[in-house]
Protein backbone atom coordinates (compact mmCIF):
# COMPACT_ATOMS: atom_id res chain seq x y z
CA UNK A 1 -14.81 2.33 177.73
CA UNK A 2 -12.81 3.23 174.81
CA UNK A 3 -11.47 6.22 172.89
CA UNK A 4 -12.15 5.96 169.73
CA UNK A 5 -11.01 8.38 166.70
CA UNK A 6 -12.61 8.65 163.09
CA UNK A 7 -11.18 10.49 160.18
CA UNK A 8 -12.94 12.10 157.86
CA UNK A 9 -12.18 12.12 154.47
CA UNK A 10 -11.48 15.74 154.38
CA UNK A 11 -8.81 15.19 157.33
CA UNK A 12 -10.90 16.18 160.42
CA UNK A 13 -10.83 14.04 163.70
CA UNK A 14 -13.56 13.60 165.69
CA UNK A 15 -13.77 11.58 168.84
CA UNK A 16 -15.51 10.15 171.84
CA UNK A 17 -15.71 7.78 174.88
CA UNK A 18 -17.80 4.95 173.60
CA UNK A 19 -19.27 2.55 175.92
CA UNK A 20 -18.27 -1.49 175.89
CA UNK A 21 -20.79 -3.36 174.20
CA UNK A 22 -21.73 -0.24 171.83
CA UNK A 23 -21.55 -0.73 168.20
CA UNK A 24 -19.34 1.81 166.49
CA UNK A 25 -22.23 3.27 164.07
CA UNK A 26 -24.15 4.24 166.93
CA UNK A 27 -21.29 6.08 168.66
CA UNK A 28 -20.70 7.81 164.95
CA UNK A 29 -24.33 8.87 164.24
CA UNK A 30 -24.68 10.05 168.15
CA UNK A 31 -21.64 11.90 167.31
CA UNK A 32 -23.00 13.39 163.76
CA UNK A 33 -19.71 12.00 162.69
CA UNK A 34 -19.90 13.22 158.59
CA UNK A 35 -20.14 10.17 156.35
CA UNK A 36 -21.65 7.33 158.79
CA UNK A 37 -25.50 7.59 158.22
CA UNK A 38 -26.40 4.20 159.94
CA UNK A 39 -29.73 4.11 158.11
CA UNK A 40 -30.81 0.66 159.00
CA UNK A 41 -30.16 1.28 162.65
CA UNK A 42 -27.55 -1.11 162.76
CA UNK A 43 -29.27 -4.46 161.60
CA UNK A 44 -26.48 -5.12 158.88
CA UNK A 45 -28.53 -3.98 156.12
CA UNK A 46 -27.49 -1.35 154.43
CA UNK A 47 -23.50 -0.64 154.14
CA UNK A 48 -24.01 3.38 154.93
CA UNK A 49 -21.62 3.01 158.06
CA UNK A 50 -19.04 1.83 156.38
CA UNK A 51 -15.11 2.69 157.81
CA UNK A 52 -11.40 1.88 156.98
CA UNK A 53 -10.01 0.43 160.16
CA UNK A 54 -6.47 1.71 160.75
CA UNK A 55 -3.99 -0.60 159.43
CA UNK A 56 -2.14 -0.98 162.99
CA UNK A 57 -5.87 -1.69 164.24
CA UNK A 58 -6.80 -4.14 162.18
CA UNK A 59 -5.69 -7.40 163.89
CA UNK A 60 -7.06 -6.36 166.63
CA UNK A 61 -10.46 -5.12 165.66
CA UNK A 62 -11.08 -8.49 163.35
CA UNK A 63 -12.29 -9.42 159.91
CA UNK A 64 -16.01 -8.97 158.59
CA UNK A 65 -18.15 -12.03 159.29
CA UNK A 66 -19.99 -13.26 155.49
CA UNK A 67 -22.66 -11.46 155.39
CA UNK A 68 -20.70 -8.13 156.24
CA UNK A 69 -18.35 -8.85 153.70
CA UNK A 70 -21.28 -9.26 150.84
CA UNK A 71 -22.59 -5.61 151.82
CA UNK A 72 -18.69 -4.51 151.83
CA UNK A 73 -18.71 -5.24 148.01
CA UNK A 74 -21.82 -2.91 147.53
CA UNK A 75 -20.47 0.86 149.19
CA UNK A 76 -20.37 3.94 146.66
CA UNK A 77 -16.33 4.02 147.92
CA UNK A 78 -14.32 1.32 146.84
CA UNK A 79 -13.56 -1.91 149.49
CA UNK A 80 -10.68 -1.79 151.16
CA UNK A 81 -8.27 -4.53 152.46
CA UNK A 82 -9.37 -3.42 156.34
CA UNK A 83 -12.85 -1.86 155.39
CA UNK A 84 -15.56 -2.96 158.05
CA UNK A 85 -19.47 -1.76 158.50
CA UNK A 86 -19.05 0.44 161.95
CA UNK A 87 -22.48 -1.30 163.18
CA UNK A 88 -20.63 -4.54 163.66
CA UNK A 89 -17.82 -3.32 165.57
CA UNK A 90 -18.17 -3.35 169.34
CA UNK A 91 -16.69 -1.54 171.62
CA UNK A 92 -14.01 -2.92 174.35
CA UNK A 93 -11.40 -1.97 176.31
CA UNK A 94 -8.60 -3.65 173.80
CA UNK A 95 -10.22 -1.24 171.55
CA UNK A 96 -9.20 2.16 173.42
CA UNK A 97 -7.49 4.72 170.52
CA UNK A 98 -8.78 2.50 167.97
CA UNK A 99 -8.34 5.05 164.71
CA UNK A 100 -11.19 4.72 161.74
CA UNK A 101 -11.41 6.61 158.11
CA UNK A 102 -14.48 7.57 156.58
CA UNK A 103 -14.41 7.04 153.15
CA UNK A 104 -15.24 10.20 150.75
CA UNK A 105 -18.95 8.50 150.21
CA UNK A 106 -19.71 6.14 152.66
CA UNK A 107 -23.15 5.38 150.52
């Protein structure tokens, strides 16, 4: 299980436990997290769980795989060097404080 902490654009934190093998869109959305609407459910889709890993997270959590990336390049906020769709991030233990920013308009 891992901690996991999102920032809103606005500067509020909210966090929560979030279960190994849990994608990260479903631990925002379960958490009403403001700005991750997950409205494809998490089928990599539709780029409205989109985050800014933490730059001292980044190696860790990974790069987006292709198809990730082409949905990256169509969010209302602008890409960002570490920007990654929440949906394809799982959780794991390595992952425990993992930090994430919401961009102003994730869609």
């Amino acid at each position: 299980m891992a901690m996991i902490t999102w920032i809103t654009d606005d500067g509020r934190h909210r966090q929560a436990e979030v279960n190994d093998g849990s994608n990260l869109m479903l631990a925002a959305t379960f958490e009403d997290v403001p700005g991750i609407d997950g409205d494809c459910g998490g089928c990599l889709s539709c780029a409205t769980c989109h985050v800014v890993v933490d730059a001292a997270w980044a190696e860790r959590v990974g790069g987006p795989g292709d198809h990730e990336t082409v949905l990256l390049d169509t969010t209302a906020s602008p890409r960002q060097p570490h920007s990654r769709l929440s949906c394809q991030i799982i959780s794991r233990p390595e992952l425990d404080g993992l930090v994430l920013h919401v961009p102003a308009e994730a869609w």
